[in-house]
Protein backbone atom coordinates (compact mmCIF):
# COMPACT_ATOMS: atom_id res chain seq x y z
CA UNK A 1 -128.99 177.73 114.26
CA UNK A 2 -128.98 178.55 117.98
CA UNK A 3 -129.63 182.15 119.21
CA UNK A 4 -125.77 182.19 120.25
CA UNK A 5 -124.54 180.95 117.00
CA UNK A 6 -126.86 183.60 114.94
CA UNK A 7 -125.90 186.18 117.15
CA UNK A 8 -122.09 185.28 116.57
CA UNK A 9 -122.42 185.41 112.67
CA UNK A 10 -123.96 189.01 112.94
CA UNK A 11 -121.40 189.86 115.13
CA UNK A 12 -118.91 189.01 112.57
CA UNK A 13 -120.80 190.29 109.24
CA UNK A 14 -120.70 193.66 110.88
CA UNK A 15 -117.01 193.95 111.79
CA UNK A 16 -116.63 192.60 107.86
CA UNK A 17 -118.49 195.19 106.51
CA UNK A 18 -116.63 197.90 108.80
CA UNK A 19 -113.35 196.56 107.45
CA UNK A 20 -114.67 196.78 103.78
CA UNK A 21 -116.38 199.73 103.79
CA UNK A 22 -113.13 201.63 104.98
CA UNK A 23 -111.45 199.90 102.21
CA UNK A 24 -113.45 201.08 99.52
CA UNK A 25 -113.15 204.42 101.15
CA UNK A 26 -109.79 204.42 100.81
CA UNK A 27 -109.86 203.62 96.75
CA UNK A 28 -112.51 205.89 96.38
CA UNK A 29 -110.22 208.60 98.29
CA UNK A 30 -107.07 207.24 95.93
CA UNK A 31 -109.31 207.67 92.25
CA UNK A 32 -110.47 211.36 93.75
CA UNK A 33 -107.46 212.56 94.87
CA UNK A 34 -105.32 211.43 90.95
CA UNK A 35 -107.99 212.97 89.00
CA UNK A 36 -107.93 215.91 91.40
CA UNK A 37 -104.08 216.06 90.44
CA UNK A 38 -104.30 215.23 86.71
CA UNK A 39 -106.67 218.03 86.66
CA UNK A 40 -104.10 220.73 88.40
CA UNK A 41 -101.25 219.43 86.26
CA UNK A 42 -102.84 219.59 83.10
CA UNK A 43 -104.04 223.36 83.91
CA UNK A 44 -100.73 224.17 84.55
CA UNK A 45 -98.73 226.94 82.40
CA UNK A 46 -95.48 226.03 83.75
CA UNK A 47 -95.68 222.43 83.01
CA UNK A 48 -97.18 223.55 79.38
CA UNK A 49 -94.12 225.61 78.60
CA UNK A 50 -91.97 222.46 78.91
CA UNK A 51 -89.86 222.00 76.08
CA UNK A 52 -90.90 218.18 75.83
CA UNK A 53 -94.62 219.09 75.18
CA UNK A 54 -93.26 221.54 72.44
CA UNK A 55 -91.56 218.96 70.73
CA UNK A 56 -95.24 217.06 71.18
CA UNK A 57 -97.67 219.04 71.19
CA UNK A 58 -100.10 216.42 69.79
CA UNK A 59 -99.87 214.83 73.16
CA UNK A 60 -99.68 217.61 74.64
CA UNK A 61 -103.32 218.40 73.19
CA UNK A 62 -104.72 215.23 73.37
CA UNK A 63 -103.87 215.44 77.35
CA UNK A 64 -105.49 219.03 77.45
CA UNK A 65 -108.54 217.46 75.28
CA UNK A 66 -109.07 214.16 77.62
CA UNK A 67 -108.36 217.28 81.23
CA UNK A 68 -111.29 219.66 79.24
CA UNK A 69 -113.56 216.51 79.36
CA UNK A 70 -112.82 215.48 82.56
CA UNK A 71 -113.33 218.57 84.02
CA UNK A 72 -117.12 218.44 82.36
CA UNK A 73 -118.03 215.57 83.40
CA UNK A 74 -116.54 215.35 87.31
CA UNK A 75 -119.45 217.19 88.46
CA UNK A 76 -121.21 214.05 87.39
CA UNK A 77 -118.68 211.50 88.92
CA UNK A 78 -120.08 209.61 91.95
CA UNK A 79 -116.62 209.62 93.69
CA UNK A 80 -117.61 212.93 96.09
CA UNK A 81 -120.54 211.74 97.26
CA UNK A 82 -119.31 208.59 97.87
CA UNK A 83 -116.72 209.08 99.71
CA UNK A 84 -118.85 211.20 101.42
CA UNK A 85 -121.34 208.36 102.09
CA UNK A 86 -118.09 205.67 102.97
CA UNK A 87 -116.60 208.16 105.41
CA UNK A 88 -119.49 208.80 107.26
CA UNK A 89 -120.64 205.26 107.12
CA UNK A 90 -117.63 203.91 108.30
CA UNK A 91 -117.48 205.29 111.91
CA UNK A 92 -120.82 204.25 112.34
CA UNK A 93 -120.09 200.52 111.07
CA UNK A 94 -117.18 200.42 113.68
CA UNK A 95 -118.93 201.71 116.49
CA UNK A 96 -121.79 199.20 115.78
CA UNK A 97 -119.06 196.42 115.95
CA UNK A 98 -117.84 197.39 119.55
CA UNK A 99 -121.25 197.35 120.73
CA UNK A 100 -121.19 193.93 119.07
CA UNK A 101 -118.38 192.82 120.87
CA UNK A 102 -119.18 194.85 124.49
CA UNK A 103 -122.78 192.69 123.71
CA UNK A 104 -121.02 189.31 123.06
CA UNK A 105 -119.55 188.79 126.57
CA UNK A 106 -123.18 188.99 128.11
CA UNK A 107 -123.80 186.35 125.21
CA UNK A 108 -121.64 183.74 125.46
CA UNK A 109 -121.41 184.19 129.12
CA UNK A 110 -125.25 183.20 129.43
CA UNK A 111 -126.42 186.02 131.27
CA UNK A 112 -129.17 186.22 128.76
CA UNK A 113 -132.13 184.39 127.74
CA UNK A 114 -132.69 183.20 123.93
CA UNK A 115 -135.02 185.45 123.10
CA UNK A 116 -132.77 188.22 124.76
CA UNK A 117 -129.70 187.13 122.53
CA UNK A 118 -132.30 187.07 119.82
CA UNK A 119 -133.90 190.61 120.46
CA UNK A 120 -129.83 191.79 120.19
CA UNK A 121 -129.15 190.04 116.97
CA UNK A 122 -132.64 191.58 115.74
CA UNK A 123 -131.26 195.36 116.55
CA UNK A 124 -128.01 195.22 115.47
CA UNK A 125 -129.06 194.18 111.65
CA UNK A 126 -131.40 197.17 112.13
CA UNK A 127 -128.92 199.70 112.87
CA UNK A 128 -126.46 198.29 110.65
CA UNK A 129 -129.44 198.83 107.37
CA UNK A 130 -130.77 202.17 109.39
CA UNK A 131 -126.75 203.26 108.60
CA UNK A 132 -126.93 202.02 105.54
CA UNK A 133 -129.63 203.49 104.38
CA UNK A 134 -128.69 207.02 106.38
CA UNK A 135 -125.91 207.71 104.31
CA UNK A 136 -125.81 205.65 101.55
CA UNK A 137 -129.74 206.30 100.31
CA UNK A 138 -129.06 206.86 96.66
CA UNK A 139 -125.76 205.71 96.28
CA UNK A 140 -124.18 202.91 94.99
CA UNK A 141 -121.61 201.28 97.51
CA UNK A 142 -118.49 200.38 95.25
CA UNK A 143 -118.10 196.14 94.92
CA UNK A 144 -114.73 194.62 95.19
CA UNK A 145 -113.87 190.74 95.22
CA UNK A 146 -110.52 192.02 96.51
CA UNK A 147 -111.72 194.36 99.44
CA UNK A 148 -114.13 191.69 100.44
CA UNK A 149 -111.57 188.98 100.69
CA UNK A 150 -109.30 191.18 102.35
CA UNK A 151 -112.73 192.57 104.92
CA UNK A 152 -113.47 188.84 105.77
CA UNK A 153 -109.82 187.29 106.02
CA UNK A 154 -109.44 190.86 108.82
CA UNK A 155 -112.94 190.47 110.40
CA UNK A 156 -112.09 186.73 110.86
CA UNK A 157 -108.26 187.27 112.19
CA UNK A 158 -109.63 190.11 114.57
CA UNK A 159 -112.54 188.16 116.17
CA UNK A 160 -110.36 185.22 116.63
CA UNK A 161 -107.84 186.96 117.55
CA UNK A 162 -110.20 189.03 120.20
CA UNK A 163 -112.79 186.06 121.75
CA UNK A 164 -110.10 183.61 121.54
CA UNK A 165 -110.74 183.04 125.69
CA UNK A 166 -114.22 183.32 125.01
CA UNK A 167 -116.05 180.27 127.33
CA UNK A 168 -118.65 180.39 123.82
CA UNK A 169 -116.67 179.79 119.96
CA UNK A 170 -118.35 179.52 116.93
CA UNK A 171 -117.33 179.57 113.46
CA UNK A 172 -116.87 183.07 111.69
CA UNK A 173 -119.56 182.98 108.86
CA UNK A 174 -120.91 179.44 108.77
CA UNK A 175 -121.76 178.04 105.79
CA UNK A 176 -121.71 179.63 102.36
CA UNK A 177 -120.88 183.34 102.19
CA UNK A 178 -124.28 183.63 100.40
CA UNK A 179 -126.04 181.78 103.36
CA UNK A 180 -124.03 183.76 105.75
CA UNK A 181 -124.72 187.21 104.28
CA UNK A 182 -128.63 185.69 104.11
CA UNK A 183 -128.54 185.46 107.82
CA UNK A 184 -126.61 188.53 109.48
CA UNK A 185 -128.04 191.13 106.61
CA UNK A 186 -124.76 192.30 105.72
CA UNK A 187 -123.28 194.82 102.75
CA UNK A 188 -121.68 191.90 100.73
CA UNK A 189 -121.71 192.08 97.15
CA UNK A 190 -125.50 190.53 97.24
CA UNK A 191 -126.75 193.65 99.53
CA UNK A 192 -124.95 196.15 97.01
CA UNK A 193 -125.34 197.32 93.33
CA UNK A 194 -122.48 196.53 91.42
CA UNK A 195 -120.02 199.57 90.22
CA UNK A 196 -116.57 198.45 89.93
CA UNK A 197 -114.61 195.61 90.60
CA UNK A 198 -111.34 198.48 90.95
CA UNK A 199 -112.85 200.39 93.41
């Protein structure tokens, strides 16, 4: 693989792993925010005083039993911290992708030497894990066939989309998605411990 061509699939692994990790973010926001509202509607007089929960009250008290659990165990749910970790990891993901891209015209241009390109490549995989690891240390990122198809099928219709008069084009993610996370030290579901596919 030529300098060019590995610095291209880094390139794209990082605007990938933007996309998905603002995806997940917004499930993880979605699963917080409903038990955030089951919670206030179950702890609610008014809606308690219904006539319908009169007429079943053993619903009525199984829903009250299942909020009373919740509530005693959401201290213990991961989804605060992380969507803490997602929304500050996020930002930093995108902002490493426009340096990406502000870096790729000096690439495929040839203003720099291999090693150069190389030296680039070499940096931005250490930022992106230096992120990773800032705000993540501890934390499980969330794993989602679906976000990931969506990530790559966006990463791959924005860089084309993007580059397209690029004088340098290369293929987004060569080879297998395995090799291609391998080489450009992405967060695919390889670099991440599994949670939830519903995430």
């Amino acid at each position: 693989m030529n300098t060019q061509n590995r610095y291209w699939d880094v390139f794209a692994t990082v605007k990938r792993d933007a996309v998905y990790i603002n995806r997940c973010q917004g499930s993880v926001e979605s699963i917080d925010r409903w038990i955030s509202i089951f919670s206030a509607v179950t702890s609610s007089s008014a809606i308690a005083g219904w006539a319908i929960w009169q007429q079943y009250s053993f619903a009525w008290g199984s829903i009250i039993a299942a909020s009373q659990v919740l509530n005693a165990i959401k201290p213990f749910l991961p989804y605060k911290a992380r969507l803490k970790a997602l929304s500050n990891l996020g930002p930093d993901l995108d902002a490493l992708a426009l340096t990406a891209e502000t870096d790729w015209f000096k690439v495929s241009t040839g203003m720099l030497r291999d090693d150069e390109i190389y030296a680039l490549a070499m940096t931005l995989k250490k930022k992106c894990q230096q992120a990773q690891n800032k705000h993540c240390k501890g934390i499980s990122i969330p794993e989602s066939k679906r976000h990931l198809a969506f990530a790559t099928k966006e990463a791959e219709i924005y860089m084309t989309g993007s580059i397209q008069e690029s004088p340098y084009e290369a293929p987004i993610l060569q080879g297998s998605d395995d090799q291609a996370r391998a080489d450009s030290g992405g967060l695919g579901p390889s670099h991440v411990r599994a949670t939830s596919d519903h995430a």
